[in-house]
N, C-alpha and C. Protein backbone atom coordinates (compact mmCIF):
# COMPACT_ATOMS: atom_id res chain seq x y z
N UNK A 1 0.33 29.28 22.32
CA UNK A 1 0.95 28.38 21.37
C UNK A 1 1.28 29.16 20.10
N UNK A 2 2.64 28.97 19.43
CA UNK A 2 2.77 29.79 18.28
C UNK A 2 2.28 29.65 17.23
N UNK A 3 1.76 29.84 16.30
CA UNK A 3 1.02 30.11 15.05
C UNK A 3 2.34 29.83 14.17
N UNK A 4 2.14 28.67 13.12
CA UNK A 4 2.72 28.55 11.93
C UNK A 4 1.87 28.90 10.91
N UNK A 5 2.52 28.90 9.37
CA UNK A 5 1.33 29.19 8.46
C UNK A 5 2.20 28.29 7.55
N UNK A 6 1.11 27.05 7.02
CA UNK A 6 2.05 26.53 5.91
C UNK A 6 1.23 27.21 4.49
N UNK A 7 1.63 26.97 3.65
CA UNK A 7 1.29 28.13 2.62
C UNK A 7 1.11 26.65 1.41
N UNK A 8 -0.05 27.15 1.80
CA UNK A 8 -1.13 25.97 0.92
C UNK A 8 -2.55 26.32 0.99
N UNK A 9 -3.27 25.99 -0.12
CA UNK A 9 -4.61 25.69 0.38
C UNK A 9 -5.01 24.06 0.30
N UNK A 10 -4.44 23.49 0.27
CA UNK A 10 -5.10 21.94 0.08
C UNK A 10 -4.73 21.62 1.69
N UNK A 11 -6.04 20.67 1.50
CA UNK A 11 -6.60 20.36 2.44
C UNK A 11 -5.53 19.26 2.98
N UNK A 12 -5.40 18.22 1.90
CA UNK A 12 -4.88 17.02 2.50
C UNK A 12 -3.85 17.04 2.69
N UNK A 13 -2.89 18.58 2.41
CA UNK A 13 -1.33 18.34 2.88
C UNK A 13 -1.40 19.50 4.14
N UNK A 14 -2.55 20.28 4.68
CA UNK A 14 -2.13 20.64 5.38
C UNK A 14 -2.70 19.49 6.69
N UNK A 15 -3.23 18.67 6.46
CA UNK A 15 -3.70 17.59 7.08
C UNK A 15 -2.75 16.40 7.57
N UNK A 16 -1.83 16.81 6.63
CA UNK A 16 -0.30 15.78 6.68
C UNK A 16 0.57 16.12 7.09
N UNK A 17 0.99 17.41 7.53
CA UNK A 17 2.02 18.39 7.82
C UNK A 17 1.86 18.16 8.83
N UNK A 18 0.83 18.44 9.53
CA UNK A 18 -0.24 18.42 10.99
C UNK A 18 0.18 17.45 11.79
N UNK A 19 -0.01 16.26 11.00
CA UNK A 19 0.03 14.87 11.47
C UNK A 19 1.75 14.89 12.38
N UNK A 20 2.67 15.35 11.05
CA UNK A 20 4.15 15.29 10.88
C UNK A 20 4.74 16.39 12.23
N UNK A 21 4.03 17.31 12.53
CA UNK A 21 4.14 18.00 13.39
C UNK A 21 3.69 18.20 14.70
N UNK A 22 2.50 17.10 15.16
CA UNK A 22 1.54 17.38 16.12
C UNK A 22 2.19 17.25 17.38
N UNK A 23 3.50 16.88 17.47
CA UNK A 23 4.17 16.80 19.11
C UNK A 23 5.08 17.85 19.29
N UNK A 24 5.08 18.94 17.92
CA UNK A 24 5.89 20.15 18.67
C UNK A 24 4.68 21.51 19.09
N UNK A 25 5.14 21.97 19.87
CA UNK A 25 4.06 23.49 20.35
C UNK A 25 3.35 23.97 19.71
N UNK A 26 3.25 24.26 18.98
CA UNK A 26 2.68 25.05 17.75
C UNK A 26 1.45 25.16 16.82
N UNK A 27 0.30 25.76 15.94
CA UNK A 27 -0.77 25.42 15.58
C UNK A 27 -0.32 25.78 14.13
N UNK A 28 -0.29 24.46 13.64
CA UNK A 28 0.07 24.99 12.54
C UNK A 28 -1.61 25.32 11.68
N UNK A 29 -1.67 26.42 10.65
CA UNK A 29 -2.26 26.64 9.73
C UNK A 29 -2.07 27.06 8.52
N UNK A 30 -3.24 27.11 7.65
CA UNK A 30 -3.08 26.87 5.91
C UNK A 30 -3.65 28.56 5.59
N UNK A 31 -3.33 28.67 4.58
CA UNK A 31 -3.63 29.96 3.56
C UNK A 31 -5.30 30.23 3.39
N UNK A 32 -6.28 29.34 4.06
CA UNK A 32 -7.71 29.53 3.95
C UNK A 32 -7.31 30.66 5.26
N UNK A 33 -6.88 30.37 6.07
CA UNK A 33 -7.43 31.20 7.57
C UNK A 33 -7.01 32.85 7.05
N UNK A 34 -6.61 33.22 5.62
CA UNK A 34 -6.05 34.30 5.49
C UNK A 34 -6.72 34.92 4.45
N UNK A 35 -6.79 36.03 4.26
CA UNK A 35 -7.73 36.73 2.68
C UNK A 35 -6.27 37.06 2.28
N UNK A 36 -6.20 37.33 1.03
CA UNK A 36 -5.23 37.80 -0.04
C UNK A 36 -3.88 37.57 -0.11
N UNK A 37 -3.70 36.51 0.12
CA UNK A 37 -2.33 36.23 0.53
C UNK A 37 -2.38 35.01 -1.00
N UNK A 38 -1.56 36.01 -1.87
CA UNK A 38 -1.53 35.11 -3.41
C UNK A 38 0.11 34.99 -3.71
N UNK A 39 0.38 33.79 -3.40
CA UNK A 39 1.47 32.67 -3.73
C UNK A 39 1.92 33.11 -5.15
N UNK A 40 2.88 32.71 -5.76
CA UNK A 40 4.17 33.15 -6.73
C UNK A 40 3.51 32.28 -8.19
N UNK A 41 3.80 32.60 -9.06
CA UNK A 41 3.55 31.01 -10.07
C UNK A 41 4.87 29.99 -10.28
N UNK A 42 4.77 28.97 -9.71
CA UNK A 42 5.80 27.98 -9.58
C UNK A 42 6.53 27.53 -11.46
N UNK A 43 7.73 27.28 -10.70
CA UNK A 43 8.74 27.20 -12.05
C UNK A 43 9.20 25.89 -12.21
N UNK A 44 10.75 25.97 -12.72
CA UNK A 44 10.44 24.53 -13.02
C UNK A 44 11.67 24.22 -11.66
N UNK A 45 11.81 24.89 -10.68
CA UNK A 45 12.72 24.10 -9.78
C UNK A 45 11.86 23.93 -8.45
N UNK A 46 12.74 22.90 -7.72
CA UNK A 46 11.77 22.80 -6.51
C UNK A 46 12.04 23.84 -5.46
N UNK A 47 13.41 24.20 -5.12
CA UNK A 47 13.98 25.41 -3.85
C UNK A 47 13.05 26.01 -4.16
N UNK A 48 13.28 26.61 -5.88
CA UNK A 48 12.54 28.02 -5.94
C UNK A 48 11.50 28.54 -5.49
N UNK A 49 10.36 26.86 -6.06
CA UNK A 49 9.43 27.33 -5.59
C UNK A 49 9.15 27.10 -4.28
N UNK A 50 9.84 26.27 -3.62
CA UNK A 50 9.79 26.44 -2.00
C UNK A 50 9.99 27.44 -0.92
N UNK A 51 10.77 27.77 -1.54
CA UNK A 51 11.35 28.99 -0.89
C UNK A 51 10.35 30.45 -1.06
N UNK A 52 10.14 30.43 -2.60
CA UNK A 52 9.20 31.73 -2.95
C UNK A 52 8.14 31.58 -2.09
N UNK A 53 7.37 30.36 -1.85
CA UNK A 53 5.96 30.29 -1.29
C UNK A 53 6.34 30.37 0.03
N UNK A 54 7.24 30.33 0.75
CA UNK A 54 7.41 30.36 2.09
C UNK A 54 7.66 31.56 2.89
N UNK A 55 8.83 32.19 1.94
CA UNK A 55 8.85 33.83 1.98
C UNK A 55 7.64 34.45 1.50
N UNK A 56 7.04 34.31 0.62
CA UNK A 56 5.75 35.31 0.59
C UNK A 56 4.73 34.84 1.41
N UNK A 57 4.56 33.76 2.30
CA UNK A 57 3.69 33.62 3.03
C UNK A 57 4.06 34.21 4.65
N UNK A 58 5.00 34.25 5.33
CA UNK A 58 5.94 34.90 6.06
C UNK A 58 5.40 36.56 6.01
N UNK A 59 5.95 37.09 4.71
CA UNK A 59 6.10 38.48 4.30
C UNK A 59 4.54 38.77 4.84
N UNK A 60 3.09 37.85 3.84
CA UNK A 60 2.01 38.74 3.88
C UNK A 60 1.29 38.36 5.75
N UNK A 61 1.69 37.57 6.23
CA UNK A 61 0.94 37.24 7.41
C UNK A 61 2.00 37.59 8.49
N UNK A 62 3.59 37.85 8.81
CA UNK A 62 3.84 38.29 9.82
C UNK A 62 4.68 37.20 10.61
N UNK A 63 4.08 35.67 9.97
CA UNK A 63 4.32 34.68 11.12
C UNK A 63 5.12 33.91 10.25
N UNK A 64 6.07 32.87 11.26
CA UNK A 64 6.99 31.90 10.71
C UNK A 64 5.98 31.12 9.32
N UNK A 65 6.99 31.00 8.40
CA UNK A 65 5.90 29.67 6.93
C UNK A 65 6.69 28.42 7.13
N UNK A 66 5.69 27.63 6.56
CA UNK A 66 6.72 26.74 6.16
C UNK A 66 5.68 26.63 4.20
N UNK A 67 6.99 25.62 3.73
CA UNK A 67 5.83 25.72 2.63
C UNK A 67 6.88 24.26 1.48
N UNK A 68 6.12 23.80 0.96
CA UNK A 68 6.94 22.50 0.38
C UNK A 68 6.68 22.61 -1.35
N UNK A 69 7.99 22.38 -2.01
CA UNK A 69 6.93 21.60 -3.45
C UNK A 69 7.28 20.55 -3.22
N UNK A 70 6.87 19.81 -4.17
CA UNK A 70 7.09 18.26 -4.47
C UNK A 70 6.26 18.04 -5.94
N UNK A 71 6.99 17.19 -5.83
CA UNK A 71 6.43 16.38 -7.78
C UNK A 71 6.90 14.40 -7.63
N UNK A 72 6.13 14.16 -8.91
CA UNK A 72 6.52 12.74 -9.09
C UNK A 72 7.29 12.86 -10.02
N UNK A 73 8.14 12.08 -9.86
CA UNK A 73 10.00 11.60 -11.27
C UNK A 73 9.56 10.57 -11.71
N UNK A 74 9.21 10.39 -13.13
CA UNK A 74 9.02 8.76 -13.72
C UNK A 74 10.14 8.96 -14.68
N UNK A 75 10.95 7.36 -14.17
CA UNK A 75 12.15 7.15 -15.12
C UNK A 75 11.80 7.09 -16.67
N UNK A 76 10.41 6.28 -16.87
CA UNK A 76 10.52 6.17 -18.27
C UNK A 76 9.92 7.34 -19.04
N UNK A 77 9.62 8.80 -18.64
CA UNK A 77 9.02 10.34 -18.76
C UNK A 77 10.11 11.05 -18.73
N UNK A 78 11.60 10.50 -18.48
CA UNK A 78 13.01 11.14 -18.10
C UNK A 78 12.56 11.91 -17.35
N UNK A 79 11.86 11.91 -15.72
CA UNK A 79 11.92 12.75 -14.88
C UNK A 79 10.47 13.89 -14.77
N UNK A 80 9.90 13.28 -15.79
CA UNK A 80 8.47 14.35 -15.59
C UNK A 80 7.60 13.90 -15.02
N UNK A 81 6.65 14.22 -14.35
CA UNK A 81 6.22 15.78 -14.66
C UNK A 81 7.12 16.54 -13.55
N UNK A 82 7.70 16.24 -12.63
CA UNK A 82 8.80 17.01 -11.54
C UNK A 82 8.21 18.20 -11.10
N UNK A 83 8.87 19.22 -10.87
CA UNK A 83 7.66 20.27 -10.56
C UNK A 83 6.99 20.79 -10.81
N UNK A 84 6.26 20.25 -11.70
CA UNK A 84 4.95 20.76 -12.69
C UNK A 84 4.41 19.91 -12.33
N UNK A 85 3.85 18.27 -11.09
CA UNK A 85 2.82 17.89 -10.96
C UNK A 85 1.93 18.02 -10.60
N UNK A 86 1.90 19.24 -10.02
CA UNK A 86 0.50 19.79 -9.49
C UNK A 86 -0.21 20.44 -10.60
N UNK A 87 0.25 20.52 -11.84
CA UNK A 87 -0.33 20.81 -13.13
C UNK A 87 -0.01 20.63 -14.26
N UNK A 88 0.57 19.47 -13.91
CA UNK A 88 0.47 18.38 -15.15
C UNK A 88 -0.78 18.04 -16.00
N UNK A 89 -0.59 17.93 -17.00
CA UNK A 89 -2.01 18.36 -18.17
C UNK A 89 -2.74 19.18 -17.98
N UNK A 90 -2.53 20.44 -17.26
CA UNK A 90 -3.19 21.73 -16.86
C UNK A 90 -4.27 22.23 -16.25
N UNK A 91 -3.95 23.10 -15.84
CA UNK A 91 -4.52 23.84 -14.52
C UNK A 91 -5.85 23.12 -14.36
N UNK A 92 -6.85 22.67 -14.95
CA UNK A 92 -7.98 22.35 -15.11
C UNK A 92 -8.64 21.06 -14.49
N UNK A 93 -7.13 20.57 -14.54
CA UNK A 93 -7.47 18.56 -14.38
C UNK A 93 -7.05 18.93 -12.55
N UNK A 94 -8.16 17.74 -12.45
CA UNK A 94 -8.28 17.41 -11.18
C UNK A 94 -7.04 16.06 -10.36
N UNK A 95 -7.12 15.69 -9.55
CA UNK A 95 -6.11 14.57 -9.01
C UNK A 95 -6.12 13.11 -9.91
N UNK A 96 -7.42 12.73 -9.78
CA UNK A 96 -7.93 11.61 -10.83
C UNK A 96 -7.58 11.76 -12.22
N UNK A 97 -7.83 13.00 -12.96
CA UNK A 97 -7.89 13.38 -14.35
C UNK A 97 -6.48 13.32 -14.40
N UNK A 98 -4.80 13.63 -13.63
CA UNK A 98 -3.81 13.84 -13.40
C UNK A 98 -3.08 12.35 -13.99
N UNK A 99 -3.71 11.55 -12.71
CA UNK A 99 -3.52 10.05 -12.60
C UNK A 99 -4.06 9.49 -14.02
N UNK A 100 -4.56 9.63 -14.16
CA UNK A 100 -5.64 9.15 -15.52
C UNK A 100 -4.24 9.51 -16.92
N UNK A 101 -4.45 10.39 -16.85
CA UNK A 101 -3.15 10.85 -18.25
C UNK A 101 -1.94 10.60 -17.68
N UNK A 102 -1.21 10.43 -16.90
CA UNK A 102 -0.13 9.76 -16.48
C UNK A 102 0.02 8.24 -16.70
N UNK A 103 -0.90 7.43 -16.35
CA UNK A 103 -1.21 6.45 -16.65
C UNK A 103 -1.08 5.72 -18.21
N UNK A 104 -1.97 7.11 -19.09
CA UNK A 104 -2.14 6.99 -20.07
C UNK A 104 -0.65 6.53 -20.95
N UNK A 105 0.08 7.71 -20.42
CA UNK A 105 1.61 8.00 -20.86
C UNK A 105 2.25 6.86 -20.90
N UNK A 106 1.83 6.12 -19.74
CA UNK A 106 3.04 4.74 -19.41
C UNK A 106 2.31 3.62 -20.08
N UNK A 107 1.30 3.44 -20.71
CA UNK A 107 0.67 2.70 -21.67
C UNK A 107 1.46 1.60 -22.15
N UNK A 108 1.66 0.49 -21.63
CA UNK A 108 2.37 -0.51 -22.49
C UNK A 108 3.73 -0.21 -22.22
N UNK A 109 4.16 0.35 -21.23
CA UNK A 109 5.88 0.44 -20.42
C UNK A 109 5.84 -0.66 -19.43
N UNK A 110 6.54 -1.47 -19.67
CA UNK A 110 7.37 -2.16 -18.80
C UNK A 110 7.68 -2.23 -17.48
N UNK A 111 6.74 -3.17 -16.73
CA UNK A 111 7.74 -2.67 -15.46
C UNK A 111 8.86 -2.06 -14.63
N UNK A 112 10.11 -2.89 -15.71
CA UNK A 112 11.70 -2.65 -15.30
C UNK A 112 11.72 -0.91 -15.92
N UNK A 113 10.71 -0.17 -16.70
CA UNK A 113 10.66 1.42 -16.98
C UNK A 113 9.50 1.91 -16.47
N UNK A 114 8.84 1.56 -15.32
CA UNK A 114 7.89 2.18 -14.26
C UNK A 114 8.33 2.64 -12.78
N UNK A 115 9.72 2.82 -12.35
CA UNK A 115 10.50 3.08 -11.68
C UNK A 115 9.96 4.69 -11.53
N UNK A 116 10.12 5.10 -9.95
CA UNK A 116 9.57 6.45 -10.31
C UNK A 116 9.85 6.83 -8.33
N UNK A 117 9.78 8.20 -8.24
CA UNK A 117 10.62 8.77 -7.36
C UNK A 117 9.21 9.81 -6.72
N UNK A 118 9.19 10.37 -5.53
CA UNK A 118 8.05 11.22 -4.98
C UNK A 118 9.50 12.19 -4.31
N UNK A 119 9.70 13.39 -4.66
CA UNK A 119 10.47 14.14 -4.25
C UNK A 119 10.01 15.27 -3.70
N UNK A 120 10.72 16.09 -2.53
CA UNK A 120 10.02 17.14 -2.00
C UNK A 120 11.37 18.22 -1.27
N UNK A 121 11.17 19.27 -1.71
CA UNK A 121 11.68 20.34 -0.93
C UNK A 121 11.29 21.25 0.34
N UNK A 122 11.02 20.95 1.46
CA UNK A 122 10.38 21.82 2.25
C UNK A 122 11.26 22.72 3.03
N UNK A 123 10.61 24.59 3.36
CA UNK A 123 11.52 25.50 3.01
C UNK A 123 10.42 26.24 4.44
N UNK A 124 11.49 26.62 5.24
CA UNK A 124 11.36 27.37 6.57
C UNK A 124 11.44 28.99 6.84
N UNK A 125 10.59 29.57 6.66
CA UNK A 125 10.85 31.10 6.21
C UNK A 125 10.29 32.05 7.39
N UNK A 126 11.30 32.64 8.06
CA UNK A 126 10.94 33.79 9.24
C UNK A 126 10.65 35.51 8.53
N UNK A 127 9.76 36.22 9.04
CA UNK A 127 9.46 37.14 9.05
C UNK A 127 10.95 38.05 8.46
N UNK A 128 11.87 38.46 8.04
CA UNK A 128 12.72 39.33 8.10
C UNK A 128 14.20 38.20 8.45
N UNK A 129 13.81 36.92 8.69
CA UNK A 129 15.04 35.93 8.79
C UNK A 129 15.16 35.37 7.60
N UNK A 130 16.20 34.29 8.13
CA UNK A 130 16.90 33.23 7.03
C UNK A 130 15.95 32.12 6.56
N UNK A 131 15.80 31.84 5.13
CA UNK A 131 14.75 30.29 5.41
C UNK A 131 15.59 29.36 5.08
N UNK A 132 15.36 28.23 5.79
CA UNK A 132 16.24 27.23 5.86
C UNK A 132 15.58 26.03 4.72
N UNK A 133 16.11 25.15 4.09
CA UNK A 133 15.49 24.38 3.37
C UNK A 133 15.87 22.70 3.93
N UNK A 134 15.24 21.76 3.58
CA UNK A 134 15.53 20.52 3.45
C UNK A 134 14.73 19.67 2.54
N UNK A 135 15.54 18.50 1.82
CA UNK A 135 14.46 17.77 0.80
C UNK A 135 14.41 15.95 1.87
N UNK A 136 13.99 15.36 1.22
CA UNK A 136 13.21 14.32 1.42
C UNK A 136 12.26 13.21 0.05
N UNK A 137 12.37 12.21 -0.06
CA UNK A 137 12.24 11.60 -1.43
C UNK A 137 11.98 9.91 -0.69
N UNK A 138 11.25 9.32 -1.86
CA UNK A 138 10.51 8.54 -1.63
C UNK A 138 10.57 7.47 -3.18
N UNK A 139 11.41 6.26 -3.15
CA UNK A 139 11.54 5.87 -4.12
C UNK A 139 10.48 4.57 -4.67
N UNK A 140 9.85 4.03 -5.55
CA UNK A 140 9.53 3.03 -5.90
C UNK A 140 8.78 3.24 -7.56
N UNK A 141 7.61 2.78 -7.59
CA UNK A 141 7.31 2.29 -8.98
C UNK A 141 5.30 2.89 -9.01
N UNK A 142 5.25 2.94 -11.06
CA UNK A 142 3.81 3.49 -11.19
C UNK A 142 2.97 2.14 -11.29
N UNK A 143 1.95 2.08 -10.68
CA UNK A 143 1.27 1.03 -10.66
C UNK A 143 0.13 1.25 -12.22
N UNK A 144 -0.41 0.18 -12.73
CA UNK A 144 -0.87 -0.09 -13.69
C UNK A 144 -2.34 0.52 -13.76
N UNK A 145 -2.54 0.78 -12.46
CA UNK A 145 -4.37 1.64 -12.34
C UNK A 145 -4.12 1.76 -11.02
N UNK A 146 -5.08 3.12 -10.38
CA UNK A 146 -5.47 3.40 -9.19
C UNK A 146 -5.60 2.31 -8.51
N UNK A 147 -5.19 2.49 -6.70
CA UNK A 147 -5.74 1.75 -5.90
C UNK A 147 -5.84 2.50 -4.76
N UNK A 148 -6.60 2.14 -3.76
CA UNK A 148 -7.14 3.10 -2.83
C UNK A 148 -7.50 4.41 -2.90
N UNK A 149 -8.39 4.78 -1.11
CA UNK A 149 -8.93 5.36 -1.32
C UNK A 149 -8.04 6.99 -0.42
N UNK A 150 -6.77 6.51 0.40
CA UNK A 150 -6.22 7.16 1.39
C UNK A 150 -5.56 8.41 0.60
N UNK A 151 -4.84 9.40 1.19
CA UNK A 151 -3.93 10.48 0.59
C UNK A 151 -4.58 10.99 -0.13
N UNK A 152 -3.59 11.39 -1.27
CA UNK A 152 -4.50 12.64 -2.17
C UNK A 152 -3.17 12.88 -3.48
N UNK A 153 -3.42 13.40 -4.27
CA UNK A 153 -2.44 13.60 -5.07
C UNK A 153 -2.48 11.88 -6.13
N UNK A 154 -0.98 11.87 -6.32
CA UNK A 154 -0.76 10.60 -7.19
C UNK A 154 -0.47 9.46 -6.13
N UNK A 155 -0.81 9.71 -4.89
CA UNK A 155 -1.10 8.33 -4.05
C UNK A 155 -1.67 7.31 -4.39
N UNK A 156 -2.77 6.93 -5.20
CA UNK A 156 -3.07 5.89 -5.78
C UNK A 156 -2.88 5.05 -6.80
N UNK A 157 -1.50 5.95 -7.75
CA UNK A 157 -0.87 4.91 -8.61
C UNK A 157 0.60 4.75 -8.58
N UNK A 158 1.06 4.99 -6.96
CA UNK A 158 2.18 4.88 -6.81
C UNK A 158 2.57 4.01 -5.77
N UNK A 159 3.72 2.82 -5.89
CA UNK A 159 3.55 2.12 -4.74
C UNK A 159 5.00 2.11 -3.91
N UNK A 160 5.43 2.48 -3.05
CA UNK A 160 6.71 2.77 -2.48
C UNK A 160 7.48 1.00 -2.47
N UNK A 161 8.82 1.69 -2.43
CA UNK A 161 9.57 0.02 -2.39
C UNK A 161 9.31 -0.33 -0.96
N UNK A 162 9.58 -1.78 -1.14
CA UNK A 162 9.23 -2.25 -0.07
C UNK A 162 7.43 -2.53 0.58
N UNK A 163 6.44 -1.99 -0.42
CA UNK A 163 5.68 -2.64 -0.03
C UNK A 163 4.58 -2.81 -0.68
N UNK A 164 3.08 -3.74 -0.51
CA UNK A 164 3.14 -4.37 -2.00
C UNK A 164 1.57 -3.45 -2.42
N UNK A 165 1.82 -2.17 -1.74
CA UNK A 165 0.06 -1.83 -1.96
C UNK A 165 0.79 -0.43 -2.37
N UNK A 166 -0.69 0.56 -3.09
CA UNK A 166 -0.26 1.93 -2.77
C UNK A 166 -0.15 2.68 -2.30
N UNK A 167 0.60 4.03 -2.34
CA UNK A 167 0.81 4.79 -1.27
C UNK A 167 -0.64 5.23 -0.66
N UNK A 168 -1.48 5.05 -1.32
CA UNK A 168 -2.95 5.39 -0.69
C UNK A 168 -3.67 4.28 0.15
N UNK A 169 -3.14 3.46 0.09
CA UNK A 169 -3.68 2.56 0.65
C UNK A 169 -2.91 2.03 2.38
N UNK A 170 -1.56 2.62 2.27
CA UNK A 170 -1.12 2.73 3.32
C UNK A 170 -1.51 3.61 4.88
N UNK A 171 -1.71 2.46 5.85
CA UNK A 171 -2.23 3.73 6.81
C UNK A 171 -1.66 4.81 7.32
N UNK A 172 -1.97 5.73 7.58
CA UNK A 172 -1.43 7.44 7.36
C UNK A 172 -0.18 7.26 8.21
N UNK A 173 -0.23 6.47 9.78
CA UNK A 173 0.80 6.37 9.86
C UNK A 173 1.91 6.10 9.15
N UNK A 174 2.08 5.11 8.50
CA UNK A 174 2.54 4.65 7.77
C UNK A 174 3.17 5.45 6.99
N UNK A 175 2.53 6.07 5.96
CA UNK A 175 2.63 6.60 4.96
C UNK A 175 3.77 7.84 5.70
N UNK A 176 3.34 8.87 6.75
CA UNK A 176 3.81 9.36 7.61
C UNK A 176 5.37 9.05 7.99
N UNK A 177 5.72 8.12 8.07
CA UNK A 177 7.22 7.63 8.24
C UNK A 177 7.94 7.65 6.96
N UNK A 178 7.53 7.27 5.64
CA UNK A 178 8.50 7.20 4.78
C UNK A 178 7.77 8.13 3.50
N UNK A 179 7.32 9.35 3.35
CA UNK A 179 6.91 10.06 2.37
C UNK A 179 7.83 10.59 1.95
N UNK A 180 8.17 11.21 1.03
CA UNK A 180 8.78 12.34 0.78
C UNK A 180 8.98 13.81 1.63
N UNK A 181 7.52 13.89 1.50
CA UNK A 181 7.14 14.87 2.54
C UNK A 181 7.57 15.04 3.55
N UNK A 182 7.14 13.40 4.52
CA UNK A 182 7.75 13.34 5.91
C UNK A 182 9.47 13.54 6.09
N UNK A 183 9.65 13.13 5.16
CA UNK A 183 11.46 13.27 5.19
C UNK A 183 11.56 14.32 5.14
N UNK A 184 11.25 15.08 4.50
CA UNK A 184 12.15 16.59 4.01
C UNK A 184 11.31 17.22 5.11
N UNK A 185 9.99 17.47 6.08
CA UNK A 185 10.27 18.06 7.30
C UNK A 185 10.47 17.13 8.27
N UNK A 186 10.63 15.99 8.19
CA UNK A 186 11.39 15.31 9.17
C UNK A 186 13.16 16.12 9.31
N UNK A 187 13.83 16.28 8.62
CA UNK A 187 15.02 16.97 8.14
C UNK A 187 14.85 18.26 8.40
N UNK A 188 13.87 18.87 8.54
CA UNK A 188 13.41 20.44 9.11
C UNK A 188 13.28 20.59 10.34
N UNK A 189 13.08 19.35 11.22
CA UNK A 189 12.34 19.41 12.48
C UNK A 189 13.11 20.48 13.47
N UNK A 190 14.05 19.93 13.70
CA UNK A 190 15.17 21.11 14.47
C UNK A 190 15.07 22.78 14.21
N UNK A 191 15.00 23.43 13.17
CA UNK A 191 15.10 24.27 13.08
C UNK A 191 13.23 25.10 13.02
N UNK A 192 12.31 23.55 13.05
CA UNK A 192 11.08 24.10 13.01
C UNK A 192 10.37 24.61 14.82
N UNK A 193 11.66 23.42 15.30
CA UNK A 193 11.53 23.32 17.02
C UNK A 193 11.63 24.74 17.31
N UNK A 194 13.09 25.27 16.90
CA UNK A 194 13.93 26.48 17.37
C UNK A 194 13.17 27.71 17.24
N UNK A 195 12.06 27.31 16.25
CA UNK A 195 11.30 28.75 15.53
C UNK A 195 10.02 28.80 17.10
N UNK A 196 9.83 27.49 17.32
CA UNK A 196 8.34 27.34 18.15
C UNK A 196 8.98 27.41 19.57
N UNK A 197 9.97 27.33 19.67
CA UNK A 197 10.56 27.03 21.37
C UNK A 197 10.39 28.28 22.27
């Protein structure tokens, strides 16, 4: 079976990728199964950094990457934290501590300005080949406090349109069909087939 490497160390997205992938050939794995393999410092676009982490994960291990950013868009933040949510209020704060000052931010905003977007670039990178990219996005609104206990990230104060809980609280299937995530390698799948076939 072929060996992927998605180029991450978190747990819960290579746990999700997995999920998104488990009916093509392939085993996919994360950046723990590897020593020294140190990722780019992400900027403020999403390709870039998709692409950078996919090619340097490719380059140091040999084997096809795949590798994604993603961020949350809040309309009433004009679009922040975008690709800086994985370190939004800095390097230090944890997922909760993230949610917590985000929260903070929207303090007394308005529903009709809690509108907010889960966007993702995921980026296909061969050894000495072409990497192919695709995005995927996920629209709805910031909820007023955490709920659930599912996903990881800003899953618990975000609730997708169309339904009336949060994205954490949705069962993985679920969640699985309409993420961001799932879209943008749902939109990869073909060319992730072609790499494993």
């Amino acid at each position: 079976m072929k060996r992927i490497v998605l180029a991450t160390s978190n747990a819960g997205k290579l746990r999700e990728v997995r999920a998104l992938l488990s009916d093509l050939p392939c085993e996919l794995v994360g950046l723990l199964d590897f020593h020294g393999v140190d990722l780019p410092e992400e900027g403020d676009d999403y390709v870039e950094n998709a692409v950078a982490k996919a090619e340097t994960a490719a380059r140091a291990t040999g084997l096809p990457a795949l590798a994604d950013d993603s961020g949350i868009e809040v309309a009433a933040l004009s679009g922040r934290p975008g690709p800086h949510s994985a370190r939004y209020g800095g390097g230090s704060l944890d997922s909760p501590a993230r949610n917590a000052r985000l929260l903070a931010e929207l303090e007394g905003v308005p529903e009709a300005r809690r509108a907010a977007r889960f966007y993702c670039v995921a980026a296909l990178a061969r050894p000495g080949g072409r990497t192919r990219i695709a995005t995927g996005e996920c629209r709805g609104r910031i909820l007023h406090a955490p709920q659930g206990a599912g996903g990881f990230g800003y899953d618990p104060i975000f609730q997708p349109e169309g339904h009336a809980v949060a994205m954490a609280e949705l069962p993985e299937a679920d969640k699985n069909r309409l993420s961001h995530r799932a879209r943008a390698f749902h939109a990869l799948r073909d060319a992730i087939a072609a790499v494993v076939a």
